[in-house]
C-alpha atoms as a PDB file:
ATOM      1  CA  UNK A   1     108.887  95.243  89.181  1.00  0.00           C
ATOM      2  CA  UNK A   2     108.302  91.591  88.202  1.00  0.00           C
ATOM      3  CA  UNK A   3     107.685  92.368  84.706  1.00  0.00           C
ATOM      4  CA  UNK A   4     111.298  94.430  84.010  1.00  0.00           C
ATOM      5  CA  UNK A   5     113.461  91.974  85.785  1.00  0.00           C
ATOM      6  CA  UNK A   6     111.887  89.245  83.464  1.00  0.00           C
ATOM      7  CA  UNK A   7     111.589  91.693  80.664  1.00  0.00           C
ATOM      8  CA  UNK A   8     115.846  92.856  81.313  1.00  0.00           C
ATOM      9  CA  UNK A   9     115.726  88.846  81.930  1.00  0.00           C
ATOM     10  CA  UNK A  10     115.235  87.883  78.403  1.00  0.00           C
ATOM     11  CA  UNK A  11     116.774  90.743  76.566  1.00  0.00           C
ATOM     12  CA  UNK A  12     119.874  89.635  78.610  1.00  0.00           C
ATOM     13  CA  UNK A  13     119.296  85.459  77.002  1.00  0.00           C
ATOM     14  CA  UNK A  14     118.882  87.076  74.016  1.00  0.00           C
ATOM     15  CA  UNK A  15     121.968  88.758  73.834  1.00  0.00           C
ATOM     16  CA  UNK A  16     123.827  85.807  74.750  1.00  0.00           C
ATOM     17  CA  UNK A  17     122.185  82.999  72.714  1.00  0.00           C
ATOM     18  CA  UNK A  18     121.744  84.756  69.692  1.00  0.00           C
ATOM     19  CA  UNK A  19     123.893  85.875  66.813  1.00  0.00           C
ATOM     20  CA  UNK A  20     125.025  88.770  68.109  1.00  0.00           C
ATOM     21  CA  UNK A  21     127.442  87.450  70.601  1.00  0.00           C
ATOM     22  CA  UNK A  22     128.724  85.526  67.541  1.00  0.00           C
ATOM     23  CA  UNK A  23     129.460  88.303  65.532  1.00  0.00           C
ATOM     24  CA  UNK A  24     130.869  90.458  68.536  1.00  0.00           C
ATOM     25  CA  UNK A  25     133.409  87.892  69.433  1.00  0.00           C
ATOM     26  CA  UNK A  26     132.895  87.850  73.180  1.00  0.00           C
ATOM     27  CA  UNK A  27     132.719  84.095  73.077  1.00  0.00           C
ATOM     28  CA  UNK A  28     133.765  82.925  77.126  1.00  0.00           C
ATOM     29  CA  UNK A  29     131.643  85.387  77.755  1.00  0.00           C
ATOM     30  CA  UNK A  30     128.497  83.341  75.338  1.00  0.00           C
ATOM     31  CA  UNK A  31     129.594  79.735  76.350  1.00  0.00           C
ATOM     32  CA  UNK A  32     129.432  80.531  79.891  1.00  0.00           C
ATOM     33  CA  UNK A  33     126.088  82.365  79.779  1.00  0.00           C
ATOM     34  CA  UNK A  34     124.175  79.985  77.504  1.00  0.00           C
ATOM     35  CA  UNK A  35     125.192  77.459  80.205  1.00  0.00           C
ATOM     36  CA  UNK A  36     124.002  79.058  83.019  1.00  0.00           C
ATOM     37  CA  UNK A  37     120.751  80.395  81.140  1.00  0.00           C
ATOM     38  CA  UNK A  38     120.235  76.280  80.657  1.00  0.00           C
ATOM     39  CA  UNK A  39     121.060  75.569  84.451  1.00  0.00           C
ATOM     40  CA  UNK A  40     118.615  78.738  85.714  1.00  0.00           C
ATOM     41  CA  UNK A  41     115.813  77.290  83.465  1.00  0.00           C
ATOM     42  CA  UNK A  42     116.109  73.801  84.160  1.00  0.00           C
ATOM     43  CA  UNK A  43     116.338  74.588  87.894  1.00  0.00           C
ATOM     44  CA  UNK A  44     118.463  72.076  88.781  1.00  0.00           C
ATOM     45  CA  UNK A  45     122.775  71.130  87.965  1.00  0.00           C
ATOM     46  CA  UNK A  46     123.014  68.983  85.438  1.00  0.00           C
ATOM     47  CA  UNK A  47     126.150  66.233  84.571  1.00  0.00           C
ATOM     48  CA  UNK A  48     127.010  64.104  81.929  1.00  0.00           C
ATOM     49  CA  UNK A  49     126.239  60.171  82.388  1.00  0.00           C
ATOM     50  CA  UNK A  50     128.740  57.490  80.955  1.00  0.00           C
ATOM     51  CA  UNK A  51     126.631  57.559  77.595  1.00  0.00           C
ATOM     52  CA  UNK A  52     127.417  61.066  76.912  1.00  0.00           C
ATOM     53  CA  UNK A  53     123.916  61.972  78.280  1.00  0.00           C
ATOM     54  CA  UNK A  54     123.104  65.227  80.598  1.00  0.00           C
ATOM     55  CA  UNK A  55     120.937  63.555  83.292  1.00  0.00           C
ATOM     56  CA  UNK A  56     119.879  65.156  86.436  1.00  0.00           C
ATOM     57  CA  UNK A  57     121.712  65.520  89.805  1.00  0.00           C
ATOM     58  CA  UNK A  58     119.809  65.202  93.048  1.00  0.00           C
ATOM     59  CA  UNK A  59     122.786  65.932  95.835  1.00  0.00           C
ATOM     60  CA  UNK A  60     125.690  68.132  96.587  1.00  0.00           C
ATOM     61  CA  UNK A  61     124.757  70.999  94.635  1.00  0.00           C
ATOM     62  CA  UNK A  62     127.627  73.088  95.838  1.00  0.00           C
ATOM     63  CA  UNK A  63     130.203  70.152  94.684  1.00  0.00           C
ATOM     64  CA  UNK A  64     128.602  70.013  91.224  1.00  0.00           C
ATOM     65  CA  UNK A  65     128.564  73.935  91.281  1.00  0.00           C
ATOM     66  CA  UNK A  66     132.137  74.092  91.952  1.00  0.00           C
ATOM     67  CA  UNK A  67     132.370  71.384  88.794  1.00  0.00           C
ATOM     68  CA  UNK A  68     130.361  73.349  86.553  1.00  0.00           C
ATOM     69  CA  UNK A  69     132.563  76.760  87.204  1.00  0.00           C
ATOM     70  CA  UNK A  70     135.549  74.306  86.377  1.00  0.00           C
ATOM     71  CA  UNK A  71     134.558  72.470  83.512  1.00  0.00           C
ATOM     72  CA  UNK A  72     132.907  75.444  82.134  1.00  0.00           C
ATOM     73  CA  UNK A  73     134.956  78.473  83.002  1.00  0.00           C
ATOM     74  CA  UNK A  74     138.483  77.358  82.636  1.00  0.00           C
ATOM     75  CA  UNK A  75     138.567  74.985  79.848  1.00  0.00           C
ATOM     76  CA  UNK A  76     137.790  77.562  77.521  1.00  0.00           C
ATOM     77  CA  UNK A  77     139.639  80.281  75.957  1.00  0.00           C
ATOM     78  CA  UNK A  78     139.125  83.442  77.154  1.00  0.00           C
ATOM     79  CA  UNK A  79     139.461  86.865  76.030  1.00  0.00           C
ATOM     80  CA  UNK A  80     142.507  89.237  76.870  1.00  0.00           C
ATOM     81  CA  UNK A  81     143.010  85.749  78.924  1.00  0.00           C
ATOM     82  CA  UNK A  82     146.183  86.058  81.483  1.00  0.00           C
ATOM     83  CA  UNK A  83     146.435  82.821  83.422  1.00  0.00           C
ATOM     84  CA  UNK A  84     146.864  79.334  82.046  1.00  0.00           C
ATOM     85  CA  UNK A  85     144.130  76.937  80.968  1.00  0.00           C
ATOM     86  CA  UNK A  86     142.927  74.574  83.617  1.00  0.00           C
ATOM     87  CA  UNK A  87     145.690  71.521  83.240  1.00  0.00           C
ATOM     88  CA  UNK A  88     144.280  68.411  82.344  1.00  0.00           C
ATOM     89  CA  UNK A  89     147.167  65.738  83.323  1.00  0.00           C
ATOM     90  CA  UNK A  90     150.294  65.933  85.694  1.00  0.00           C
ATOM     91  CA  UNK A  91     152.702  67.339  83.375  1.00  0.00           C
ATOM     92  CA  UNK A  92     150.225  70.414  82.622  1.00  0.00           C
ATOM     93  CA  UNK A  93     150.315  71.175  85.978  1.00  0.00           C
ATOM     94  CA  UNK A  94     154.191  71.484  86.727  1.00  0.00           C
ATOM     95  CA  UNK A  95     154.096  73.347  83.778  1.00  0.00           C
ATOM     96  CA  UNK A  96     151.920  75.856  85.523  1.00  0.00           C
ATOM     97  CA  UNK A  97     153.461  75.459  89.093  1.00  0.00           C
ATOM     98  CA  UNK A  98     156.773  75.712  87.522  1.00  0.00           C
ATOM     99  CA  UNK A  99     155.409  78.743  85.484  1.00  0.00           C
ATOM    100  CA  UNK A 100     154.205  80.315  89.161  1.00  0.00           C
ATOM    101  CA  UNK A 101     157.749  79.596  91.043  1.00  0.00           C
ATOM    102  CA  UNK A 102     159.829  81.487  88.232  1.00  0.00           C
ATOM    103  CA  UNK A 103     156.665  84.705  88.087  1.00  0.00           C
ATOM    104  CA  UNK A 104     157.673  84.581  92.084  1.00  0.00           C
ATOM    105  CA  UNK A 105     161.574  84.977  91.588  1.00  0.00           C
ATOM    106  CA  UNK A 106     160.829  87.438  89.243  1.00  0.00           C
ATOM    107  CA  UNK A 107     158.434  89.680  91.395  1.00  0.00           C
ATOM    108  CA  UNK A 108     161.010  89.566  93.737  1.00  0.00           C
ATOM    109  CA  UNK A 109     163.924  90.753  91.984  1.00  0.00           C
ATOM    110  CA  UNK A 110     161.795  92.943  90.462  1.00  0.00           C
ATOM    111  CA  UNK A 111     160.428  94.498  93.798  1.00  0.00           C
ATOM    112  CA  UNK A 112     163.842  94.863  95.312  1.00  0.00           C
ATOM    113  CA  UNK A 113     166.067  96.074  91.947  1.00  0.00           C
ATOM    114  CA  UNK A 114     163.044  98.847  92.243  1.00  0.00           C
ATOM    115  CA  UNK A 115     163.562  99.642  96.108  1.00  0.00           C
ATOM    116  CA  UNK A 116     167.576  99.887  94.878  1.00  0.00           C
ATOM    117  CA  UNK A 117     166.816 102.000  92.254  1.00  0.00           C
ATOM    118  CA  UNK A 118     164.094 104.460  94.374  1.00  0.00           C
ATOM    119  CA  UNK A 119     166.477 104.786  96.851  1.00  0.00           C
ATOM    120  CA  UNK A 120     169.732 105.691  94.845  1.00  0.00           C
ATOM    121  CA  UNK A 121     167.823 108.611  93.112  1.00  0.00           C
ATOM    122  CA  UNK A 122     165.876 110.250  96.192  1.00  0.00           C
ATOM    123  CA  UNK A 123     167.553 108.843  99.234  1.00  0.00           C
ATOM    124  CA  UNK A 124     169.138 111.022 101.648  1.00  0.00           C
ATOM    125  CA  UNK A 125     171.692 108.058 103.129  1.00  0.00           C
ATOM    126  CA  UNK A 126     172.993 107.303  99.115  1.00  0.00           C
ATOM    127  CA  UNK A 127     176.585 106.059  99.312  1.00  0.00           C
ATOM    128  CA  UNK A 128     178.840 105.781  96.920  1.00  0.00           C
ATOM    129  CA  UNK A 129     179.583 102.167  98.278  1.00  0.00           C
ATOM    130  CA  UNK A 130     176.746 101.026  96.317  1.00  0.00           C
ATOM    131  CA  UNK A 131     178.591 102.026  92.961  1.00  0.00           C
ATOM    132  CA  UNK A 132     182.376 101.003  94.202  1.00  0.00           C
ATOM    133  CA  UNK A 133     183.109  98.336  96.678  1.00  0.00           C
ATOM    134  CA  UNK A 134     184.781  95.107  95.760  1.00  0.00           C
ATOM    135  CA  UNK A 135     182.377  92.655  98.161  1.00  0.00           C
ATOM    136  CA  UNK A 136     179.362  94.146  96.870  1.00  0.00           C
ATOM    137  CA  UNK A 137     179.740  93.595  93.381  1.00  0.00           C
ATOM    138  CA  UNK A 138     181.077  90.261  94.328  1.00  0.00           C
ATOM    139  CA  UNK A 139     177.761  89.738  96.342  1.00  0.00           C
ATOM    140  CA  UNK A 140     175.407  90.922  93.437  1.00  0.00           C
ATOM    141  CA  UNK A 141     177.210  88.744  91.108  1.00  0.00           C
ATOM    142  CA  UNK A 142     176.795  85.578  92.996  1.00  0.00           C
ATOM    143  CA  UNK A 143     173.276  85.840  93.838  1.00  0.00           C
ATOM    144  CA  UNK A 144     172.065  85.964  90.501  1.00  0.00           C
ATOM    145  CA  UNK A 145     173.958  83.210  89.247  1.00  0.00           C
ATOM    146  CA  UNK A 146     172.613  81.087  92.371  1.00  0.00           C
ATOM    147  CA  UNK A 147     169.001  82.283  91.090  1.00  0.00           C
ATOM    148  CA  UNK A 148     169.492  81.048  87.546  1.00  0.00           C
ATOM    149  CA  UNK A 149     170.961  77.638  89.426  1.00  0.00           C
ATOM    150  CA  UNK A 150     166.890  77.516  91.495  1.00  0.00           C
ATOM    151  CA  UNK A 151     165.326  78.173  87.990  1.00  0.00           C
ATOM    152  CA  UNK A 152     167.794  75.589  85.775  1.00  0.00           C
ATOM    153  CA  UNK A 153     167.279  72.502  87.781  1.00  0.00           C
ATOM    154  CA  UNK A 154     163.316  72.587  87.863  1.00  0.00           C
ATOM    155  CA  UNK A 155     163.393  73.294  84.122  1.00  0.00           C
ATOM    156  CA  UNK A 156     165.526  70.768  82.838  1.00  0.00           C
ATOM    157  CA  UNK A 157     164.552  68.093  85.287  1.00  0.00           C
ATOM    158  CA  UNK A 158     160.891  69.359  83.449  1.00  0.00           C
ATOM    159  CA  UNK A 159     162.553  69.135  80.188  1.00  0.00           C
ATOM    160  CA  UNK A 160     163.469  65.307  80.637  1.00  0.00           C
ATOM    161  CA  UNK A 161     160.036  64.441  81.809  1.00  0.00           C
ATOM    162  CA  UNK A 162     158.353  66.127  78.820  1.00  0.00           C
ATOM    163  CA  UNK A 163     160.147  64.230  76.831  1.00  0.00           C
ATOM    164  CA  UNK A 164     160.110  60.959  78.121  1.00  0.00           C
ATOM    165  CA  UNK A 165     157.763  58.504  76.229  1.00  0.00           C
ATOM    166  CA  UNK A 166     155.564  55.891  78.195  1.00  0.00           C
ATOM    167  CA  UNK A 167     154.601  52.879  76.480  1.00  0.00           C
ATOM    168  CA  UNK A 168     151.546  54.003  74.106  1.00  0.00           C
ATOM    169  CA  UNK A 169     147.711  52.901  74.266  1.00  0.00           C
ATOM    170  CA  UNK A 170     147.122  54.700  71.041  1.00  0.00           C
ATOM    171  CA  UNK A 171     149.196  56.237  68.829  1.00  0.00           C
ATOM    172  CA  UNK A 172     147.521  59.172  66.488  1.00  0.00           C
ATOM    173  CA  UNK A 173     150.018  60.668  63.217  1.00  0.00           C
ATOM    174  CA  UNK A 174     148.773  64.344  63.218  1.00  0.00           C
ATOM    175  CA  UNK A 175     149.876  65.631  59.414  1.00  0.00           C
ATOM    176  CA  UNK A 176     150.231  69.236  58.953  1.00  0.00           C
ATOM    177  CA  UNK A 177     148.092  70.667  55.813  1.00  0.00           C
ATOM    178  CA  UNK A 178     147.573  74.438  54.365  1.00  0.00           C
ATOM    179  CA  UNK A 179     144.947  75.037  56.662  1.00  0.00           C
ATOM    180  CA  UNK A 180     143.699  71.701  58.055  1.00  0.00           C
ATOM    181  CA  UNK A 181     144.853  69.257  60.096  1.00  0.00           C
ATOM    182  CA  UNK A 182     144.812  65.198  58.640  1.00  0.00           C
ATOM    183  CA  UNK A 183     144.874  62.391  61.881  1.00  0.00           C
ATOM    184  CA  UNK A 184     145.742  59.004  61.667  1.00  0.00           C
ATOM    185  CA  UNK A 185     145.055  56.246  64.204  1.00  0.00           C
ATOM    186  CA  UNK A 186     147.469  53.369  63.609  1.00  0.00           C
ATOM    187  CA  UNK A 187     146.888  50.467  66.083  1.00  0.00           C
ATOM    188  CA  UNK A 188     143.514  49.157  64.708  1.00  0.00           C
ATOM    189  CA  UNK A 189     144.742  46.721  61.384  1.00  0.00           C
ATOM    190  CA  UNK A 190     140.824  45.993  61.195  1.00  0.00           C
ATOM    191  CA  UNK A 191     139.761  49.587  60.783  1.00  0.00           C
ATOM    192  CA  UNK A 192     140.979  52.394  58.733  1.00  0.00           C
ATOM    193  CA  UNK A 193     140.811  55.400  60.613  1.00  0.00           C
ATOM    194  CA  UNK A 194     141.731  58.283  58.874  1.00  0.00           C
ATOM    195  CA  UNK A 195     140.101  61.564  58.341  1.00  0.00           C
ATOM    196  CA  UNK A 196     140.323  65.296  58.245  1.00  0.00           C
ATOM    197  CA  UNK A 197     139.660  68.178  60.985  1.00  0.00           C
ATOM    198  CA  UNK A 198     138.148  71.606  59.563  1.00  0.00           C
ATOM    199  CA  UNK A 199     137.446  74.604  61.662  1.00  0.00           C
ATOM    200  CA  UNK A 200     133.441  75.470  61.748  1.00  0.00           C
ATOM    201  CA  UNK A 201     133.250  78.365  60.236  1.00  0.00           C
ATOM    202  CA  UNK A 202     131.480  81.364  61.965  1.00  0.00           C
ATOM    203  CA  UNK A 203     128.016  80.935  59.753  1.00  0.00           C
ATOM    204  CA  UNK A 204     127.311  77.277  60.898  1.00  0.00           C
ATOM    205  CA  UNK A 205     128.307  77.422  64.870  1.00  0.00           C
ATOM    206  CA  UNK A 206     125.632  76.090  66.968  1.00  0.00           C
ATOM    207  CA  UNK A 207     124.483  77.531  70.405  1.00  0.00           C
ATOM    208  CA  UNK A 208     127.626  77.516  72.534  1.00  0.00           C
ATOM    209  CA  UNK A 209     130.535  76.680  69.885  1.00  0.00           C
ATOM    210  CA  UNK A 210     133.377  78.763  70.345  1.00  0.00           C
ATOM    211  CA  UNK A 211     134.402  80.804  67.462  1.00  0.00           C
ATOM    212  CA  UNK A 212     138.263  79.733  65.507  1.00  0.00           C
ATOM    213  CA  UNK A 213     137.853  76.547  67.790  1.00  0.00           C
ATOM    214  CA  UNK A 214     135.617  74.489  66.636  1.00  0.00           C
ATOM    215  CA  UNK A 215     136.298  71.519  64.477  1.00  0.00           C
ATOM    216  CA  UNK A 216     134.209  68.902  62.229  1.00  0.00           C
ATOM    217  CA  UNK A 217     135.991  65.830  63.292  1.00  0.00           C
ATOM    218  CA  UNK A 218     137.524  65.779  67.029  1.00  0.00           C
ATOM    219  CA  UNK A 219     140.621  63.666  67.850  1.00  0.00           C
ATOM    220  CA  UNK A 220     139.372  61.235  70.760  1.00  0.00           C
ATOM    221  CA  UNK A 221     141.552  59.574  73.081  1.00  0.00           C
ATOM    222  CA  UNK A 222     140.471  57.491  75.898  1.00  0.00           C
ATOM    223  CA  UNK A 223     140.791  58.868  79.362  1.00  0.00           C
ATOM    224  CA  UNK A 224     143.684  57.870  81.983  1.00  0.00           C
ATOM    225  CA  UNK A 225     145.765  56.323  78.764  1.00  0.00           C
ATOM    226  CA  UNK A 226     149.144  56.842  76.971  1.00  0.00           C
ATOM    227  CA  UNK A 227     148.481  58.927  73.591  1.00  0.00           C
ATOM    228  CA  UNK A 228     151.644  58.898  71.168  1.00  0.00           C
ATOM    229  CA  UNK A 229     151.206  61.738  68.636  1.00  0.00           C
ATOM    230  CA  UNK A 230     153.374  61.577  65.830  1.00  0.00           C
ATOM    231  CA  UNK A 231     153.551  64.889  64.003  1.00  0.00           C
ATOM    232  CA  UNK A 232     154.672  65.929  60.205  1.00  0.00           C
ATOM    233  CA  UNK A 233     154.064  68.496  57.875  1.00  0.00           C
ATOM    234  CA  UNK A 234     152.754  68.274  53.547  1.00  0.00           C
ATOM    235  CA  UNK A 235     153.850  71.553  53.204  1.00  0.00           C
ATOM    236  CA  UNK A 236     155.219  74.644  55.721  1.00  0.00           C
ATOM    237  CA  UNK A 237     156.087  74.290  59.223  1.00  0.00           C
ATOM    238  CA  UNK A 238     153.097  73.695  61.731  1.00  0.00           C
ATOM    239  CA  UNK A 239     153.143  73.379  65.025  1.00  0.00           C
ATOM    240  CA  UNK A 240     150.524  70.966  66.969  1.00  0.00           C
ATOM    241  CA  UNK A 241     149.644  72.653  70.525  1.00  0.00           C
ATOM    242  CA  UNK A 242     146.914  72.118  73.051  1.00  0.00           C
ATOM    243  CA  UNK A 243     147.805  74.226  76.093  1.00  0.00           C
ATOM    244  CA  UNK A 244     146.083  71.980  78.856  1.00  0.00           C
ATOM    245  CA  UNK A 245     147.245  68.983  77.545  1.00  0.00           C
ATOM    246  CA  UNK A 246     151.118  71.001  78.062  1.00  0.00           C
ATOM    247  CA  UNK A 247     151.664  69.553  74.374  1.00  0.00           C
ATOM    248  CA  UNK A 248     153.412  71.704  72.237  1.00  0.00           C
ATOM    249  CA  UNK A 249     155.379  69.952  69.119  1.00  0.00           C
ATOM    250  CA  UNK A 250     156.664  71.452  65.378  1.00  0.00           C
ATOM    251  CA  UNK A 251     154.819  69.438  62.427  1.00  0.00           C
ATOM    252  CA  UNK A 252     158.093  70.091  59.609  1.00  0.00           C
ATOM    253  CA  UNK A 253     157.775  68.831  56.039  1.00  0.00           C
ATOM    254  CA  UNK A 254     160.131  65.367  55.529  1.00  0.00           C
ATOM    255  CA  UNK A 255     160.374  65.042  59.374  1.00  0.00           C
ATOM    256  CA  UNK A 256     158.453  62.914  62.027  1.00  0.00           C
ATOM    257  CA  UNK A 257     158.451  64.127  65.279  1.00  0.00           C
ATOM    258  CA  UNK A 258     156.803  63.222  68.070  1.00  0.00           C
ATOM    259  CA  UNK A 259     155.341  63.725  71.577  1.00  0.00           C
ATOM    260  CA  UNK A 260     152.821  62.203  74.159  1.00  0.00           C
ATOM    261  CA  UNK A 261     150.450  63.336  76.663  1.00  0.00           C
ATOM    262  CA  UNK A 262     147.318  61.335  78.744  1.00  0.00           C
ATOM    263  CA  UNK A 263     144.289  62.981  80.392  1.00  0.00           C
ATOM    264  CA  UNK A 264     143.264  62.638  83.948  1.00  0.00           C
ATOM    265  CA  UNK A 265     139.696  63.555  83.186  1.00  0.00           C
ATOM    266  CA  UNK A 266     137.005  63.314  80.021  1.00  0.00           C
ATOM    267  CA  UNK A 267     136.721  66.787  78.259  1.00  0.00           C
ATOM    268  CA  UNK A 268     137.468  68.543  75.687  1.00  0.00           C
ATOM    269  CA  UNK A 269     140.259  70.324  75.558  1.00  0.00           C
ATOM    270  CA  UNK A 270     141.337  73.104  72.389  1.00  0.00           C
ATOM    271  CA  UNK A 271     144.463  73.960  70.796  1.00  0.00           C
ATOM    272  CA  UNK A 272     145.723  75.401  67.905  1.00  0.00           C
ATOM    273  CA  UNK A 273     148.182  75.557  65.236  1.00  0.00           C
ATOM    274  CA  UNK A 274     151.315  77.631  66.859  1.00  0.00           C
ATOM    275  CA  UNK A 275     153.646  78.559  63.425  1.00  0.00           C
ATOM    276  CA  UNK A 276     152.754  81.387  61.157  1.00  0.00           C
ATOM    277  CA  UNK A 277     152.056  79.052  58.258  1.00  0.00           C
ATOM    278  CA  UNK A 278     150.099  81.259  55.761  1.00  0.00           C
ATOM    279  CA  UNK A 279     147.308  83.781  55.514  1.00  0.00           C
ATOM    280  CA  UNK A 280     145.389  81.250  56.722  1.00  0.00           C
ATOM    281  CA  UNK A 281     147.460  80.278  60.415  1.00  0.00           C
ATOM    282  CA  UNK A 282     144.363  81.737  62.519  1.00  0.00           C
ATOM    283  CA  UNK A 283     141.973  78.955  60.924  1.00  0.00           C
ATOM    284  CA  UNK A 284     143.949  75.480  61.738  1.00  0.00           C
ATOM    285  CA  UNK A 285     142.240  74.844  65.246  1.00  0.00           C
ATOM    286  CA  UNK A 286     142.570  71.360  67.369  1.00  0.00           C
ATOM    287  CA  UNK A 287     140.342  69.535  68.669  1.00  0.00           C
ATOM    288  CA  UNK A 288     140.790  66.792  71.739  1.00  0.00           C
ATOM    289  CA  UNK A 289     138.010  64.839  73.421  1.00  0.00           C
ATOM    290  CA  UNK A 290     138.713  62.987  76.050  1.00  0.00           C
ATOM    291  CA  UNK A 291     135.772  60.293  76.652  1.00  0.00           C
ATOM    292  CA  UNK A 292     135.466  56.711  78.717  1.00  0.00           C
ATOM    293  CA  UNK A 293     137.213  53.532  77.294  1.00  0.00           C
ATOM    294  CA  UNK A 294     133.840  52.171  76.190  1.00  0.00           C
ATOM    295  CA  UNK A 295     132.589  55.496  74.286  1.00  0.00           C
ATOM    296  CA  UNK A 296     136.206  55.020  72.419  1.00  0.00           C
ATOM    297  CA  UNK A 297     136.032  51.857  71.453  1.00  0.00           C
ATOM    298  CA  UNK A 298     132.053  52.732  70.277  1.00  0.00           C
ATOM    299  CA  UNK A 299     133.737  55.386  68.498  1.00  0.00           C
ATOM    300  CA  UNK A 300     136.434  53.008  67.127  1.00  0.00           C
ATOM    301  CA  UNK A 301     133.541  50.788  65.936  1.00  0.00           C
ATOM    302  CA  UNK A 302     131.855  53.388  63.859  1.00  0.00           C
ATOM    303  CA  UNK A 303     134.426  53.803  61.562  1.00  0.00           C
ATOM    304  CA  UNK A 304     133.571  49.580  60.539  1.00  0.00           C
END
């Protein structure tokens, strides 16, 4: 009995580690399971140190537990993937509670317009009240327009804050190419930091890479800081979006725009290109690493 468990066992880590899970897409499904394979070997939960480092943890196994499900289980994309991606700053997450308040308004209207609708075509007590009578059309006119008032004041007071601009700690220019993305970081005069971010393609992904998402060269940002991103375009429209960093701005040819975000936690967060900008729109991924104010400014540093 020993011997199939261990035998199903490693078929199982095969499946997962190896290049079939690659080329059969199911890639939450690999970066979660070549995780856990590491964990179940090891023996132990690991975490990362401030060096970037996976060192050992001793204590609270079900707190690092719960960490490992969140870092590793939400933070990625997932397929046929229904909820959001775990929000990595404030605004993220009124995005998503706002997103939740309007999906309850709308289950409700939905559940009672359906009630309405059952009981006009197989109720026995149908009157024709419900298709002629002054005060009830009055009613059911009033009471959507006070539900679009509950919805409009959330979203533009949302709107506003999205918009709003804090005084920058670093400011990136994130330029739009057919099918790569070019970053600039503009507040070092000693360094010139400038380079460009290519997907990985499928051949040279390592053990737990996600497929379409990973890059060469990652934009880092420090954690708990103001990031400017200012956004254009060398050719078509483009559209720089990382979901859990609620960032979503157009990259247009002859046009600066521009948005900012800041990250509550280190990570690394993915995003993509979000304009049909070619053949080649699938294949523009982004890339944002969120790391300690002394790994940035060693990353800074390298580019000397």
């Amino acid at each position: 009995m020993v011997h199939v468990v261990l035998g199903a066992w490693e078929k199982w880590k095969y499946k997962c580690t190896s290049s079939y899970s690659v080329n059969n897409g199911n890639f939450r499904y690999r970066y979660f399971a070549t995780t856990f394979i590491k964990l179940i070997e090891a023996f132990k939960l690991q975490s990362l140190d401030g060096d970037g480092q996976w060192v050992p943890i001793k204590n609270n196994y079900s707190f690092q537990l719960f960490d490992f499900l969140i870092n590793y289980f939400l933070d990625i994309i997932e397929p046929n993937q229904i909820f959001h991606q775990n929000p990595a700053n404030n605004i993220s997450e009124v995005i998503n509670n706002f997103h939740n308040y309007i999906m309850m308004i709308l289950i409700a209207v939905l559940i009672a317009v359906t009630y309405l609708m059952i009981q006009s075509f197989l109720g026995d007590l149908y009157s024709r009240n419900l298709t002629d009578h002054p005060k009830l059309e009055l009613i059911w006119t009033i009471i959507p327009a006070i539900i679009l008032l509950f919805i409009a004041f959330p979203s533009l007071h949302l709107l506003y804050v999205m918009d709003e601009v804090i005084e920058p700690s670093v400011s990136i220019k994130a330029i739009g190419n057919q099918w790569y993305w070019s970053y600039e970081y503009g507040d070092y005069a000693d360094y010139e930091i400038e380079f460009q971010s290519y997907m990985v393609s499928t051949q040279d992904l390592k053990e737990g890479d996600i497929r379409l998402r990973e890059v060469d060269n990652r934009v880092v940002v420090p954690v708990n800081s103001n990031v400017k991103v200012l956004t254009t375009s060398n050719d078509v429209i483009h559209c720089w979006a990382v979901p859990s960093l609620g960032v979503k701005v157009d990259s247009l040819p002859g046009r600066l725009n521009q948005t900012s975000f800041t990250t509550n936690r280190p990570g690394l967060f993915l995003g993509a290109c979000s304009e049909i900008c070619g053949s080649e729109h699938s294949f523009m991924p982004i890339s944002v690493e969120s790391v300690s104010m002394n790994l940035f400014a060693k990353w800074i540093l390298s580019f000397s």
